[in-house]
Protein backbone atom coordinates (compact mmCIF):
# COMPACT_ATOMS: atom_id res chain seq x y z
CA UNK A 1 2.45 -0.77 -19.67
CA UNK A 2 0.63 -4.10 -19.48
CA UNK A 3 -2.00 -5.11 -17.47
CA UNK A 4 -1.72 -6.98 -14.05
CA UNK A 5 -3.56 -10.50 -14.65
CA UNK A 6 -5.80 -12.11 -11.79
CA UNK A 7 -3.21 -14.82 -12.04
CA UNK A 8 -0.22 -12.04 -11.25
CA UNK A 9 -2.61 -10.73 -8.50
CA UNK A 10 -2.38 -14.13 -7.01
CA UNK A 11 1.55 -14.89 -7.02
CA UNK A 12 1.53 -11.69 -5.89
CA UNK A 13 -0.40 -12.01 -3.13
CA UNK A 14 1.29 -15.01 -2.43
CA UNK A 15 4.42 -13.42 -2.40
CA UNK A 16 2.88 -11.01 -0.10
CA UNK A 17 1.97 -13.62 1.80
CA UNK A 18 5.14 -15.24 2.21
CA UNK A 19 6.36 -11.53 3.87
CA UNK A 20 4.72 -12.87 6.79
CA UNK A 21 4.61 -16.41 6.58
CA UNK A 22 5.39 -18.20 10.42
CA UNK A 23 4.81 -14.40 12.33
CA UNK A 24 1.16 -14.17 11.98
CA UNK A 25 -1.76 -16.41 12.42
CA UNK A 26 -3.35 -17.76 9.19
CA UNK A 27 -6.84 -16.34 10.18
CA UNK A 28 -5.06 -13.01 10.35
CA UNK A 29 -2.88 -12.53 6.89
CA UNK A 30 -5.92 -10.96 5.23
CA UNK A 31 -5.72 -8.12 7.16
CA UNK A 32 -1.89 -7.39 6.93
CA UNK A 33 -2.04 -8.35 3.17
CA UNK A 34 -4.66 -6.88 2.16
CA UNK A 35 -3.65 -3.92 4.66
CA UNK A 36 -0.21 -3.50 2.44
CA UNK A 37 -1.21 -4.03 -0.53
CA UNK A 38 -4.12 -1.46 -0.42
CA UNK A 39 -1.70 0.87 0.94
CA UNK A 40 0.84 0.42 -1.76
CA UNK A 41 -2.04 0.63 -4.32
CA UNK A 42 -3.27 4.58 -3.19
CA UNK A 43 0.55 5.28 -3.11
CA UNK A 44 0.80 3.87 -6.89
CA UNK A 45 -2.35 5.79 -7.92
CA UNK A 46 -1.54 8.87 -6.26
CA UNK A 47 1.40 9.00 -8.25
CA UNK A 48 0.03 7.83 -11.29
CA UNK A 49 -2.35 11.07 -10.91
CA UNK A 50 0.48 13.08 -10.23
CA UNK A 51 2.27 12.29 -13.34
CA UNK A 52 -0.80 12.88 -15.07
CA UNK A 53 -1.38 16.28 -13.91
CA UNK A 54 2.07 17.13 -14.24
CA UNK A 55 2.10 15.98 -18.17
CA UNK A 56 -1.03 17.65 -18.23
CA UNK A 57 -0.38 20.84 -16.20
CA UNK A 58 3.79 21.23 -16.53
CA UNK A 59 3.23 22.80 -13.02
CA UNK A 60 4.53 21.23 -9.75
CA UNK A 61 1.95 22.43 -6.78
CA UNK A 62 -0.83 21.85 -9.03
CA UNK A 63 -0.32 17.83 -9.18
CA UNK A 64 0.50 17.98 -5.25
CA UNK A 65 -3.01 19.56 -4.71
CA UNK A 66 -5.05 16.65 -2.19
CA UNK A 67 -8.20 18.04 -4.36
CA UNK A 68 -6.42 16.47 -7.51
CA UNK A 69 -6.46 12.85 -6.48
CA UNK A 70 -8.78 9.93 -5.37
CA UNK A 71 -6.95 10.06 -2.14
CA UNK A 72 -4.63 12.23 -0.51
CA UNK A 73 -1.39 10.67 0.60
CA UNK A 74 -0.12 13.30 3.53
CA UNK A 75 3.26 14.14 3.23
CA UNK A 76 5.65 11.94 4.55
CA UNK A 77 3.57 8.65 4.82
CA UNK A 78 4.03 7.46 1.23
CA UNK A 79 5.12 4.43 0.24
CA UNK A 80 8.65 5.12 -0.59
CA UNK A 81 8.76 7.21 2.60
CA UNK A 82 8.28 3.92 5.21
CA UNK A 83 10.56 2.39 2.89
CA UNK A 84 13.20 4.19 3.47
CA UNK A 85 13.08 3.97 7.66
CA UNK A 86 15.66 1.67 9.09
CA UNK A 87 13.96 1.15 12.30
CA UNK A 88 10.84 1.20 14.11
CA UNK A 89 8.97 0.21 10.44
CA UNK A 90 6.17 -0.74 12.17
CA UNK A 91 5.53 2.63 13.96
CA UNK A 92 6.03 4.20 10.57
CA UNK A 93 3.30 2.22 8.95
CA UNK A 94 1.03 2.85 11.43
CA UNK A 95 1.59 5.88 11.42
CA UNK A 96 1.08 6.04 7.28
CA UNK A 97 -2.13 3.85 8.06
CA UNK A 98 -3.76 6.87 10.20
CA UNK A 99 -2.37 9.63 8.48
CA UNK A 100 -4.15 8.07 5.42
CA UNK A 101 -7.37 7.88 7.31
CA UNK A 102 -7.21 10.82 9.36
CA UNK A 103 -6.99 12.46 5.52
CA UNK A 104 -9.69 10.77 3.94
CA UNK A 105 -12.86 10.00 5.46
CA UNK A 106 -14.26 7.80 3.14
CA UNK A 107 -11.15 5.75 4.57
CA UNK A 108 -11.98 5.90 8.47
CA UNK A 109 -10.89 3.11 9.63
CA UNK A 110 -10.00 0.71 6.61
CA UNK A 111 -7.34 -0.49 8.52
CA UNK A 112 -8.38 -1.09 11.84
CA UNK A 113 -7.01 -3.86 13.12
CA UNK A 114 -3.40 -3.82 11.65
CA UNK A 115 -0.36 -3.37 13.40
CA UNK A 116 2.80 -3.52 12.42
CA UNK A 117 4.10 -2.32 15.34
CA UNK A 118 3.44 -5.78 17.42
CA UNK A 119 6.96 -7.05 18.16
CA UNK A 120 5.62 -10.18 19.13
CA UNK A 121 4.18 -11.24 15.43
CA UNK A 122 6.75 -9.73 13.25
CA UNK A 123 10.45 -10.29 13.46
CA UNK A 124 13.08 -8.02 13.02
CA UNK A 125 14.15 -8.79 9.65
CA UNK A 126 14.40 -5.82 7.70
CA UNK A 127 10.92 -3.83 6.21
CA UNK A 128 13.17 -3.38 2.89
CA UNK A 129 13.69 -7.08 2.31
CA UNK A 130 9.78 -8.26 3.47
CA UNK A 131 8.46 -6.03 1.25
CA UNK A 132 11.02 -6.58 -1.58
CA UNK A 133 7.91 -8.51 -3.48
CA UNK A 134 5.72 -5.61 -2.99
CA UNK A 135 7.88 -3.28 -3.98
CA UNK A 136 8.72 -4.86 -7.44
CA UNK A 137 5.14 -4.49 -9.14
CA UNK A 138 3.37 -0.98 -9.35
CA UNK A 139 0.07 -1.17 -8.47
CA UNK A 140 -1.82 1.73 -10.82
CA UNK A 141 -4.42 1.92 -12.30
CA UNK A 142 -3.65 0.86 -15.83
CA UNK A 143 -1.78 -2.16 -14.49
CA UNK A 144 -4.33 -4.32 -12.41
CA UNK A 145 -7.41 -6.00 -12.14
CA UNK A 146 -10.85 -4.41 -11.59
CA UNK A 147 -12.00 -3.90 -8.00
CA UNK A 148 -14.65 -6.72 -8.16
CA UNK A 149 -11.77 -8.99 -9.00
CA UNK A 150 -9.24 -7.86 -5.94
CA UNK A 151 -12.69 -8.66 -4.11
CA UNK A 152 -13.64 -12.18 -5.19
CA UNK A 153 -9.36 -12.37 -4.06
CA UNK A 154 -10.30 -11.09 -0.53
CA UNK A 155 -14.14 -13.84 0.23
């Protein structure tokens, strides 16, 4: 698997970007990018450690264990899970959002101030096809940048 380059991280940001492009106020992507994309990257990871443990371990509730990961994920509010609501995405994300912090507290309140659920900035159009961009890369790991790169993205 190769690595994600800083200069992948940025066309995919700006596809991110372009999820939301003419909904939100420019001051304001940031938070709903960054917001997504962190979220997509503990879903990646988590199941990058779960196919770890699994090679590792050959046993199924071992992997699943919340004390075998970074992060737990609760049930339900992956990724893949919000992905495959047809309506009311928004709810579902924020939803995912405080699952995932009410789970881990080193998380409390990373993201605070995103919501998905505000009719008046997002239209409509289909969770599946905005996040079509997202939902191309995987986000593990092995695959992208450093940390202290996705922040020099994020000054």
């Amino acid at each position: 698997m190769t690595k994600l380059s800083l200069q992948q991280l940025e066309a995919h940001l700006w596809k991110a970007a372009d999820i939301l492009r003419g909904s939100i106020d420019a001051g304001d992507y940031k938070h709903y990018i960054f917001g997504l994309l962190f979220y997509k990257r503990l879903c990646d990871v988590w199941e990058e450690e779960y196919e770890q443990r699994m090679a590792d371990y050959n046993d199924a509730a071992l992997p699943a264990d919340p004390e075998e990961h970074r992060f737990h994920i609760p049930e339900g509010h992956f990724w893949k899970d919000v992905r495959n609501h047809t309506s009311n995405i928004g709810e579902h994300l924020n939803a995912a959002f405080h699952a995932i912090e009410d789970a881990n507290f080193r998380l409390k309140d990373v993201f605070k101030g995103v919501d998905f659920n505000n009719n008046s900035r997002f239209s409509p159009q289909p969770f599946q096809s905005r996040t079509s961009p997202l939902q191309s890369e995987k986000l593990q790991t092995q695959r992208t940048a450093s940390l202290a790169e996705w922040r020099k993205l994020a000054a």
